[in-house]
PDB file of N, CA and C in Angstrom:
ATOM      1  N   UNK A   1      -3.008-136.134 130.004  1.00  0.00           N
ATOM      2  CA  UNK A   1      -4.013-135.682 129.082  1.00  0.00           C
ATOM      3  C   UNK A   1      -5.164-136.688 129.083  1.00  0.00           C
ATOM      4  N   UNK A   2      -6.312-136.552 129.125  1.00  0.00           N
ATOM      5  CA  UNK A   2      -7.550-137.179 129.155  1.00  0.00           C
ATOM      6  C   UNK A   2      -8.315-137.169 128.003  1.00  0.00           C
ATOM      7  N   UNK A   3      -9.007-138.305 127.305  1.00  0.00           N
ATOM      8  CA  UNK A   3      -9.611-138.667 126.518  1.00  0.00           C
ATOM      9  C   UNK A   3     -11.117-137.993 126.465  1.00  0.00           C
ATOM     10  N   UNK A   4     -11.731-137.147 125.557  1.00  0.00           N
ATOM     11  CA  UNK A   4     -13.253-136.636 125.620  1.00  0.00           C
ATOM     12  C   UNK A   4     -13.819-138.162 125.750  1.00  0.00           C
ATOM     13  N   UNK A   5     -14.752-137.791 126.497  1.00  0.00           N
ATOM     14  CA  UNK A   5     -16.016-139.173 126.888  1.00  0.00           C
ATOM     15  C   UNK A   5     -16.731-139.023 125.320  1.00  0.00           C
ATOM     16  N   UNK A   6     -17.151-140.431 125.231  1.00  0.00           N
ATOM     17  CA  UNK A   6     -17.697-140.696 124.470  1.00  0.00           C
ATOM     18  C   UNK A   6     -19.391-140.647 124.759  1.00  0.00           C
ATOM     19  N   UNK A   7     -20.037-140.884 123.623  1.00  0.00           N
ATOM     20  CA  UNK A   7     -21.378-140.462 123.719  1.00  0.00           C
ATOM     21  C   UNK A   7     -22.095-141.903 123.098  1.00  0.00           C
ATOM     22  N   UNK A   8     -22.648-142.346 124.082  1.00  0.00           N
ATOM     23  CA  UNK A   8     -23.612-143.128 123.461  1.00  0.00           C
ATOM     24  C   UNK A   8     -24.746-143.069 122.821  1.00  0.00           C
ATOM     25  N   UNK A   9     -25.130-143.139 121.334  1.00  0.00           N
ATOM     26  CA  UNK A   9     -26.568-143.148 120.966  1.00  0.00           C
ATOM     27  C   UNK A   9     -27.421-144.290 121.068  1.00  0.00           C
ATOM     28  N   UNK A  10     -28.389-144.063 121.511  1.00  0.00           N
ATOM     29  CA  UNK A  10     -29.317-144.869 121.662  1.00  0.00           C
ATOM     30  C   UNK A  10     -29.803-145.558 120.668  1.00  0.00           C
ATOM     31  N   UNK A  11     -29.665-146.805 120.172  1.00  0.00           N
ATOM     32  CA  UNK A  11     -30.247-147.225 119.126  1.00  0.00           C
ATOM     33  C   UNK A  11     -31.509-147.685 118.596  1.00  0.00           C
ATOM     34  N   UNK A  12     -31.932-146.693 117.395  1.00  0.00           N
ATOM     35  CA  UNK A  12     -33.142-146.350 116.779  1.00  0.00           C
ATOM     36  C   UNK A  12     -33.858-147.744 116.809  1.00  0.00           C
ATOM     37  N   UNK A  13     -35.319-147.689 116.834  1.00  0.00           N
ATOM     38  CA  UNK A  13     -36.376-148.294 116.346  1.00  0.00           C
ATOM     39  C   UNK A  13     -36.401-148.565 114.624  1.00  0.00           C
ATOM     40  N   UNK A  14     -36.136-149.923 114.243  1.00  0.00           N
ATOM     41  CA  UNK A  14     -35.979-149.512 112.824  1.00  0.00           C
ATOM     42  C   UNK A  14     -37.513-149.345 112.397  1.00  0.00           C
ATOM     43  N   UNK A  15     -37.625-148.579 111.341  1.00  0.00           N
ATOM     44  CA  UNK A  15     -39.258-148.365 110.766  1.00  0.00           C
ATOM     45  C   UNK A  15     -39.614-149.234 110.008  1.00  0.00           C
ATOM     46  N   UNK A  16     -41.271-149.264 109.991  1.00  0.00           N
ATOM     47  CA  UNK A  16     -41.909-150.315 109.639  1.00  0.00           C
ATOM     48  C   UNK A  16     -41.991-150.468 107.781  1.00  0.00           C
ATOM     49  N   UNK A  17     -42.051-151.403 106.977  1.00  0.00           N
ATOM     50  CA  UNK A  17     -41.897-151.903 105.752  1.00  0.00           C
ATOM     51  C   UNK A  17     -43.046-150.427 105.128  1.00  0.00           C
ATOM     52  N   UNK A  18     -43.971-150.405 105.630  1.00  0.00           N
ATOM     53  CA  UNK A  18     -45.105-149.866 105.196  1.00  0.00           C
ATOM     54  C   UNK A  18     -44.963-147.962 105.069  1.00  0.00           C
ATOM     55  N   UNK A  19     -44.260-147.643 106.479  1.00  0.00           N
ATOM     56  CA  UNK A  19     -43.515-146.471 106.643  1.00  0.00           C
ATOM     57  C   UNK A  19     -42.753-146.068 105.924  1.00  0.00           C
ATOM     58  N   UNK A  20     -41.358-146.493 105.300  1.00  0.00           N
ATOM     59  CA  UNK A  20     -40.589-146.744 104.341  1.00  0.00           C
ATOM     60  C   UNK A  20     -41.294-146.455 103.123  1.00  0.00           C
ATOM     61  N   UNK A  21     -42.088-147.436 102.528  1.00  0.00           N
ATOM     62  CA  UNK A  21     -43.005-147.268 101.488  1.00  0.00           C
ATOM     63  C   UNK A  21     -43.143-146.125 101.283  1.00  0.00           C
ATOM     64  N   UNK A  22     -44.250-145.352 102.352  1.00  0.00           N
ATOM     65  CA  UNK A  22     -45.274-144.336 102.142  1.00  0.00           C
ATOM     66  C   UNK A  22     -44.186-143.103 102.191  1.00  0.00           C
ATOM     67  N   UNK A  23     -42.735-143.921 103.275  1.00  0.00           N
ATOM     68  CA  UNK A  23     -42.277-142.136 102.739  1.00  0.00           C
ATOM     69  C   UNK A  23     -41.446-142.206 101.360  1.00  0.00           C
ATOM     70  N   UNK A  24     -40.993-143.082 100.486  1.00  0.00           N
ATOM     71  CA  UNK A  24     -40.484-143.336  99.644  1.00  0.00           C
ATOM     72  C   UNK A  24     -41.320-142.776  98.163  1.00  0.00           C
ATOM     73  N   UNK A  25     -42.740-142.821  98.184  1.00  0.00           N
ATOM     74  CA  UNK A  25     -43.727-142.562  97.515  1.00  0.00           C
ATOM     75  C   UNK A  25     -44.440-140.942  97.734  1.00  0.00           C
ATOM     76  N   UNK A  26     -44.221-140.438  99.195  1.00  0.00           N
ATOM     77  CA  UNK A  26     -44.168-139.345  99.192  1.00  0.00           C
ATOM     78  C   UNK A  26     -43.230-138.615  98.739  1.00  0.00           C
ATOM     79  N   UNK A  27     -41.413-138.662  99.066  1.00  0.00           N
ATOM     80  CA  UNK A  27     -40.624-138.093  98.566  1.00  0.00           C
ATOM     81  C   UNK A  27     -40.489-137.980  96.758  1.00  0.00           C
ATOM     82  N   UNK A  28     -41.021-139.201  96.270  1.00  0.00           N
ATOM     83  CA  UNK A  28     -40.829-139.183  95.056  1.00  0.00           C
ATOM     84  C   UNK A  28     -42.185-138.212  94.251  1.00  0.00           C
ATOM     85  N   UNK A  29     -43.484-138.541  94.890  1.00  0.00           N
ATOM     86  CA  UNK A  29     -44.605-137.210  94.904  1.00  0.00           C
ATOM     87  C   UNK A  29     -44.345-135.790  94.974  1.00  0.00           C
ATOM     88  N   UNK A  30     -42.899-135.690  95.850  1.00  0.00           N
ATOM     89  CA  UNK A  30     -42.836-134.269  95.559  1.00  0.00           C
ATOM     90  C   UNK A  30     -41.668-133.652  94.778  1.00  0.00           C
ATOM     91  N   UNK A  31     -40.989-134.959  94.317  1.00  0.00           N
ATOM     92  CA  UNK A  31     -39.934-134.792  93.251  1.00  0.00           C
ATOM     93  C   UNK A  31     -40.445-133.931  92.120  1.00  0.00           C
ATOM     94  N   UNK A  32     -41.912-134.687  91.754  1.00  0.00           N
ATOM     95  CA  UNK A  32     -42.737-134.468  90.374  1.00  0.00           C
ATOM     96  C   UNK A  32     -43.350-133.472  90.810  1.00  0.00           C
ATOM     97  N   UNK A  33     -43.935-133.192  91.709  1.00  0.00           N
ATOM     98  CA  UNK A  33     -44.844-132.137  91.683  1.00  0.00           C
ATOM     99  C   UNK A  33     -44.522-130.605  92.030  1.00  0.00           C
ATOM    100  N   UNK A  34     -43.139-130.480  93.102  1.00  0.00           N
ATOM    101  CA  UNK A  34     -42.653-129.419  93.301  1.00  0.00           C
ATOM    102  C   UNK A  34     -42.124-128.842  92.367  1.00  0.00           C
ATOM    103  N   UNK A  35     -41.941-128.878  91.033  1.00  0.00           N
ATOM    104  CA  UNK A  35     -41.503-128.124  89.695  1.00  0.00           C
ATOM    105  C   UNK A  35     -42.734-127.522  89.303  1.00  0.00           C
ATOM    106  N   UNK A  36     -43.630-128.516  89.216  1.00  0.00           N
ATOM    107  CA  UNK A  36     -45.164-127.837  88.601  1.00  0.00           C
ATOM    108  C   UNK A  36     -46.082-127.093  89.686  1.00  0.00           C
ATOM    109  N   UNK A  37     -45.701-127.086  90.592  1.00  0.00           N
ATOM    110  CA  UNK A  37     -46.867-126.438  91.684  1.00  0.00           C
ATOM    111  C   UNK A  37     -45.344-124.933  91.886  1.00  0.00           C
ATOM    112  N   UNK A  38     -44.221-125.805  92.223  1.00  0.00           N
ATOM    113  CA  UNK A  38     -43.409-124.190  92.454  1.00  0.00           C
ATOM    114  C   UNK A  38     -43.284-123.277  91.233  1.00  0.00           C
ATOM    115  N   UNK A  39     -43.396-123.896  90.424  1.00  0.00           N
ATOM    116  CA  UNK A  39     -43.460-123.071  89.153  1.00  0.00           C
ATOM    117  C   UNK A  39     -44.106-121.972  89.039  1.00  0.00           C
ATOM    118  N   UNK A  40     -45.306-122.198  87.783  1.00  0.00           N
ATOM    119  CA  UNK A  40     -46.515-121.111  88.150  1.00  0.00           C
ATOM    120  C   UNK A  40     -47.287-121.009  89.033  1.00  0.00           C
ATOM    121  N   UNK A  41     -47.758-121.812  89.802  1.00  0.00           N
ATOM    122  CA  UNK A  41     -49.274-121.819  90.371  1.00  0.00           C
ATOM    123  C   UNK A  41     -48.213-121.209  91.638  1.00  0.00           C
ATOM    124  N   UNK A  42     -47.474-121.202  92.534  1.00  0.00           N
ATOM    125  CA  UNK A  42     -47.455-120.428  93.831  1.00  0.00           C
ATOM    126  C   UNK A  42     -45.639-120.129  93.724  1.00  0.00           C
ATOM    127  N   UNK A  43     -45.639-118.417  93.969  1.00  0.00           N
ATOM    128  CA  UNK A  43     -44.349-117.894  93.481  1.00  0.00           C
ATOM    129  C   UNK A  43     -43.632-118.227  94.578  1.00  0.00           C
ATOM    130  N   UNK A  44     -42.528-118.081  94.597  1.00  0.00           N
ATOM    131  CA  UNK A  44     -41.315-118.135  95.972  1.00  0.00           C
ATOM    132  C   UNK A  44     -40.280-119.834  95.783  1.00  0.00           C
ATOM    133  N   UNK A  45     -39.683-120.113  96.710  1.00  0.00           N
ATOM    134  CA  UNK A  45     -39.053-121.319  96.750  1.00  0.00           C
ATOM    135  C   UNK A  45     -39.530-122.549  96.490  1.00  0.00           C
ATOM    136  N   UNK A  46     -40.802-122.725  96.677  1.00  0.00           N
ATOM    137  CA  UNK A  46     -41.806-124.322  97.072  1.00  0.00           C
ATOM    138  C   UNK A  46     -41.107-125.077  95.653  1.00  0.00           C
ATOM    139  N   UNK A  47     -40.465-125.130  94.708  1.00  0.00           N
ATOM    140  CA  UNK A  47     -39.815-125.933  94.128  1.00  0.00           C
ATOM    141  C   UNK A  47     -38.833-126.138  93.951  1.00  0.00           C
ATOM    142  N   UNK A  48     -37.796-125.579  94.871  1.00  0.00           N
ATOM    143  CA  UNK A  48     -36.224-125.943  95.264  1.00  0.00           C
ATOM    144  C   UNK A  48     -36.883-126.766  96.810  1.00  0.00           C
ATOM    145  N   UNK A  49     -37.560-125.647  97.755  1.00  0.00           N
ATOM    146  CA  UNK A  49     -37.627-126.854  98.672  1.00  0.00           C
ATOM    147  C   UNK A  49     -38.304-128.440  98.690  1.00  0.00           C
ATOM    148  N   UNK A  50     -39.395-128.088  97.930  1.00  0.00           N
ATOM    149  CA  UNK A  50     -40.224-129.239  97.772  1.00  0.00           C
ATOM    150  C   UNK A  50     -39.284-130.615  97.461  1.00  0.00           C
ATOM    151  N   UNK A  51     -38.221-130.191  96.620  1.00  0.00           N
ATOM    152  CA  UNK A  51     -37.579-131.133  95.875  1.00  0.00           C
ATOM    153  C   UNK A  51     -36.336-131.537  96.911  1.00  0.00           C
ATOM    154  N   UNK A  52     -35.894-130.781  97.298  1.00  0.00           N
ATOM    155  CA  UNK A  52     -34.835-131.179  98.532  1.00  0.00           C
ATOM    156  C   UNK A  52     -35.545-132.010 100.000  1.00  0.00           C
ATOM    157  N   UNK A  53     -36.852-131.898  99.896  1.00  0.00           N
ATOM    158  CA  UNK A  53     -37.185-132.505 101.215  1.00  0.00           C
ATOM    159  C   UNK A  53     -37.695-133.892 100.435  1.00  0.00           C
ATOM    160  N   UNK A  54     -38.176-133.750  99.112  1.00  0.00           N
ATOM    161  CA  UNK A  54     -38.282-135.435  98.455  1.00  0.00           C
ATOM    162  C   UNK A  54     -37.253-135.739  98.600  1.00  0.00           C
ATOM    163  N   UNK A  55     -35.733-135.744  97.637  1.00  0.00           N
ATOM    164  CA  UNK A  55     -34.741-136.460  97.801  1.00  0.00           C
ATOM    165  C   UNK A  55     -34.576-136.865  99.217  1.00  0.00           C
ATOM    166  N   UNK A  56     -34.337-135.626 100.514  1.00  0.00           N
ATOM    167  CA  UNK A  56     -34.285-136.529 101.621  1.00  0.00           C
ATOM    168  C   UNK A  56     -35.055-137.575 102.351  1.00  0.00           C
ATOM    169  N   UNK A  57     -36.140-137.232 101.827  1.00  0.00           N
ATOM    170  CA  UNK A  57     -37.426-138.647 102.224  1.00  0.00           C
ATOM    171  C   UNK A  57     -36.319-139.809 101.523  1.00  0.00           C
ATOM    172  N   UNK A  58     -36.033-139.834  99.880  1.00  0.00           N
ATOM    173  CA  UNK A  58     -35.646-140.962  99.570  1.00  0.00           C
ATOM    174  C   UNK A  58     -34.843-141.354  99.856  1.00  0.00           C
ATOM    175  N   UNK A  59     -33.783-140.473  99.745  1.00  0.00           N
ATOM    176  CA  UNK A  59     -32.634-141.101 100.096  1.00  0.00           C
ATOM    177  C   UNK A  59     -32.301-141.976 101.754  1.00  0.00           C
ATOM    178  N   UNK A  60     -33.252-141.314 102.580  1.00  0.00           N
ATOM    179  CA  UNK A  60     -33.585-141.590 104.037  1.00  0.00           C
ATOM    180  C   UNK A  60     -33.704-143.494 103.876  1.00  0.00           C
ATOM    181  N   UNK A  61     -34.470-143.396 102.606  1.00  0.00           N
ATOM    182  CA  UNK A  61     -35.583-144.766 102.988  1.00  0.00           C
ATOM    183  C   UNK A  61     -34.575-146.049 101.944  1.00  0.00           C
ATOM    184  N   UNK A  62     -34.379-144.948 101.002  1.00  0.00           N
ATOM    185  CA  UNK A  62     -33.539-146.208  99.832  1.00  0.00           C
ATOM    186  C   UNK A  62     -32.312-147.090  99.723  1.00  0.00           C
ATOM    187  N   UNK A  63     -31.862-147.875  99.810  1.00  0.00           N
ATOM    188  CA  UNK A  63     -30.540-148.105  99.404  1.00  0.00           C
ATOM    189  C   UNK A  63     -30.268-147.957  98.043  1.00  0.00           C
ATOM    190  N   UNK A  64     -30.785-148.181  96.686  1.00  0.00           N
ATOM    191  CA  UNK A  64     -30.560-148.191  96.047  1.00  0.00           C
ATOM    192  C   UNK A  64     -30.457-146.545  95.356  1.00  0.00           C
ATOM    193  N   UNK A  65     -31.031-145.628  95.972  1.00  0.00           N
ATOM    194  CA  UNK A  65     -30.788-144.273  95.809  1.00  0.00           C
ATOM    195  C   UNK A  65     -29.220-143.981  96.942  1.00  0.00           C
ATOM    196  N   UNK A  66     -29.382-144.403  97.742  1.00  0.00           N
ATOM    197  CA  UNK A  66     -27.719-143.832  98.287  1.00  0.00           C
ATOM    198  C   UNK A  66     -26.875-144.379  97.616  1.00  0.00           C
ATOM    199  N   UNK A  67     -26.841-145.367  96.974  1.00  0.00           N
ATOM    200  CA  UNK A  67     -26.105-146.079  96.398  1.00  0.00           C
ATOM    201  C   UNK A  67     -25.655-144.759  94.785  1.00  0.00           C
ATOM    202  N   UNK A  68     -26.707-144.363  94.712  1.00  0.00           N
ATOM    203  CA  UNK A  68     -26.880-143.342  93.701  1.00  0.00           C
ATOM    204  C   UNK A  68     -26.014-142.130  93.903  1.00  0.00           C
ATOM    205  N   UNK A  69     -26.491-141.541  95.130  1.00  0.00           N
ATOM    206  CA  UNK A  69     -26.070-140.493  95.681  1.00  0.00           C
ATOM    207  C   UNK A  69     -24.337-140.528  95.843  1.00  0.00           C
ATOM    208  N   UNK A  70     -24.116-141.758  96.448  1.00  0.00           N
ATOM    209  CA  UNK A  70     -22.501-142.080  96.404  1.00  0.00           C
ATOM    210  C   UNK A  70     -21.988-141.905  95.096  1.00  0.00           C
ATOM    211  N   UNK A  71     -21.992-142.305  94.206  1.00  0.00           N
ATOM    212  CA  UNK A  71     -21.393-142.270  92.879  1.00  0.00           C
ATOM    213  C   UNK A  71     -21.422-141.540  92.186  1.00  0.00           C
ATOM    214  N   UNK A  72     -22.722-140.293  92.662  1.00  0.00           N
ATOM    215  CA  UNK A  72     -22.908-138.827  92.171  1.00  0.00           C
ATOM    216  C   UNK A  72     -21.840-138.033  93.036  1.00  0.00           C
ATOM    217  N   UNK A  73     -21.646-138.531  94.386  1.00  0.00           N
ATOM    218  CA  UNK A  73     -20.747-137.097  95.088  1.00  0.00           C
ATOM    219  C   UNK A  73     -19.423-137.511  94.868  1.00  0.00           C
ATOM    220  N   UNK A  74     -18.877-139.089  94.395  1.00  0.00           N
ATOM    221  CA  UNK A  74     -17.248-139.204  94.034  1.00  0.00           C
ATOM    222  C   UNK A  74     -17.096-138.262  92.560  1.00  0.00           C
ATOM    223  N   UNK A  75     -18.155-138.252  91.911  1.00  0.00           N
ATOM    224  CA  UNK A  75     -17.686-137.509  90.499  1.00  0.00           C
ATOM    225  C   UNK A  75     -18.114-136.014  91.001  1.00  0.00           C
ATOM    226  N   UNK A  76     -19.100-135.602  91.206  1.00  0.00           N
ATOM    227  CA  UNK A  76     -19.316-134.426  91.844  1.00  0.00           C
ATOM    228  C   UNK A  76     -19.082-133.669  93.056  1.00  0.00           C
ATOM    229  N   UNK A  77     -17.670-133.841  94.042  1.00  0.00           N
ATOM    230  CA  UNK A  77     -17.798-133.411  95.366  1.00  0.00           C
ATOM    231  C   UNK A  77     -18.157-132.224  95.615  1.00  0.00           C
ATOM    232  N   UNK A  78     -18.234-130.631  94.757  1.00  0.00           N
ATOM    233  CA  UNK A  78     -18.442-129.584  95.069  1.00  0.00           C
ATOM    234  C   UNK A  78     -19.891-129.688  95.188  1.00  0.00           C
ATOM    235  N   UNK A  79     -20.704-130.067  94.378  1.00  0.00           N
ATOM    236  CA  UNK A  79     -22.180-130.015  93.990  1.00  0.00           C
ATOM    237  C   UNK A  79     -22.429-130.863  95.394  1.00  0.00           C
ATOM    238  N   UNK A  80     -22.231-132.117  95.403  1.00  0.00           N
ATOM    239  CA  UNK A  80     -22.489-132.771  96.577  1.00  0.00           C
ATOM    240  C   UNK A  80     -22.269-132.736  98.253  1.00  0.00           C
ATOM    241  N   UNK A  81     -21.680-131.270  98.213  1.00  0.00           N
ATOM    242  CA  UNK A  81     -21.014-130.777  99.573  1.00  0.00           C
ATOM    243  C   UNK A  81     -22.370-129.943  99.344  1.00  0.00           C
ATOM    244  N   UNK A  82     -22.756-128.771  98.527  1.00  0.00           N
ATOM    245  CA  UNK A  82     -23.835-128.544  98.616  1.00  0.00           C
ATOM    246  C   UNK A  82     -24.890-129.106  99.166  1.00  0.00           C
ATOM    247  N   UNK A  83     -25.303-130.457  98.404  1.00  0.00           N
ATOM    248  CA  UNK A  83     -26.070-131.272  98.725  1.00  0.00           C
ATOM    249  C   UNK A  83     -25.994-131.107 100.097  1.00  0.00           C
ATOM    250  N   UNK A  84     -25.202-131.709 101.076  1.00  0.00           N
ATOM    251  CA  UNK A  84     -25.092-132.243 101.989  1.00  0.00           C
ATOM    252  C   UNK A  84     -25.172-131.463 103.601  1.00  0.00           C
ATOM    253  N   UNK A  85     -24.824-129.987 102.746  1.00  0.00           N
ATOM    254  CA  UNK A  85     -25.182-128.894 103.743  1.00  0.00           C
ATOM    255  C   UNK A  85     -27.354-128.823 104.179  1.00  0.00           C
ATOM    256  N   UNK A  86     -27.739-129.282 102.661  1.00  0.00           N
ATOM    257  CA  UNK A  86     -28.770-128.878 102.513  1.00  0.00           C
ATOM    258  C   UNK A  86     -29.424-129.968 103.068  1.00  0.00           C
ATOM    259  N   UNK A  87     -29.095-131.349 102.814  1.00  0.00           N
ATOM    260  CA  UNK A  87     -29.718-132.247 103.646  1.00  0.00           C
ATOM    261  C   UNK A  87     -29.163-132.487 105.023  1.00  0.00           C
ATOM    262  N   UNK A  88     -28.456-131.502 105.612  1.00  0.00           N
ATOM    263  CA  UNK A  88     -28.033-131.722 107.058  1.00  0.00           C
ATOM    264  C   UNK A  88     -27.253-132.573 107.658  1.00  0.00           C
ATOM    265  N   UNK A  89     -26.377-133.336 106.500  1.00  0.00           N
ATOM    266  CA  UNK A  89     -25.349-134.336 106.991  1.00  0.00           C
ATOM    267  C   UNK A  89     -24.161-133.747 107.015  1.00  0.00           C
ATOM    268  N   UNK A  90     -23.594-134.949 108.236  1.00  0.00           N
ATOM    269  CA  UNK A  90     -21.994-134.451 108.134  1.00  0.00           C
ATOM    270  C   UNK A  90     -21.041-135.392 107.265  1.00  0.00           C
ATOM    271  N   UNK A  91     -19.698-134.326 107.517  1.00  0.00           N
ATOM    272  CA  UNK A  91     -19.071-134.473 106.311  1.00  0.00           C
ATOM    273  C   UNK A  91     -18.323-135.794 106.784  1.00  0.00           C
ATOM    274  N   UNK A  92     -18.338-137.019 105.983  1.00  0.00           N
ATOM    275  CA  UNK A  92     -17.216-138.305 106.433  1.00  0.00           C
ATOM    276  C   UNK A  92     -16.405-138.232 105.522  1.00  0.00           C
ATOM    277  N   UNK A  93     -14.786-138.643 106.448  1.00  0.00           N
ATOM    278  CA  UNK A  93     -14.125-138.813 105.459  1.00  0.00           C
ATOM    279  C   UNK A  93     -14.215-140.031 104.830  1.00  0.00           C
ATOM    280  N   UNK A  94     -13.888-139.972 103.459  1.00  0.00           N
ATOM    281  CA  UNK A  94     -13.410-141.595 102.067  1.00  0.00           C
ATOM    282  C   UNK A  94     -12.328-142.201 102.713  1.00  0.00           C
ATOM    283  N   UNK A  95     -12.874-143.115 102.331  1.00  0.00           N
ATOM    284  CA  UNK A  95     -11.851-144.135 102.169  1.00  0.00           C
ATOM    285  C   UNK A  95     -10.803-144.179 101.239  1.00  0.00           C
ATOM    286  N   UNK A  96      -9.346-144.369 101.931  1.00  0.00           N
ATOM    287  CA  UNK A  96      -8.528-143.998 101.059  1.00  0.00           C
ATOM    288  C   UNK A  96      -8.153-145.912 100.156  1.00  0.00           C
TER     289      UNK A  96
END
């Protein structure tokens, strides 16, 4: 029996202090604003998505928001499997 080959990823360019920033400040821009712009002013989704593509800006950029996010999905795993479909991650297992 033979072992699947493994896959090497290439390891990322980390991003610049300033990058980080600006997307950290964008995601959180559309935390606030995708409730009030999806709201009344333009009908359809733009404030479920707006708000799911902020959190993933932040959470992308933060530690101190994953740090968040962790301690929200040990008390919440159903809600946070949601989450996680929606931000496109896969599922790891805990640590036992």
């Amino acid at each position: 029996m033979t072992t699947p080959a493994l896959t090497v990823r290439k390891p990322r360019r980390p991003r610049s202090l300033a990058r980080r920033g600006a997307e950290i400040t964008a995601g959180v821009m559309l935390l606030i604003l995708s409730p009030i712009i999806g709201g009344p002013l333009i009908p359809g989704p733009f404030g479920f998505i707006g708000s799911a593509i902020g959190l993933a800006l932040i959470l992308r950029n933060s530690h101190w928001a994953r740090k968040r996010y962790v301690a929200f999905k040990r008390r919440y795993p159903r809600i946070a499997r949601w989450v996680d479909v929606g931000l496109r991650r896969r599922k790891r297992p805990r640590p036992e």
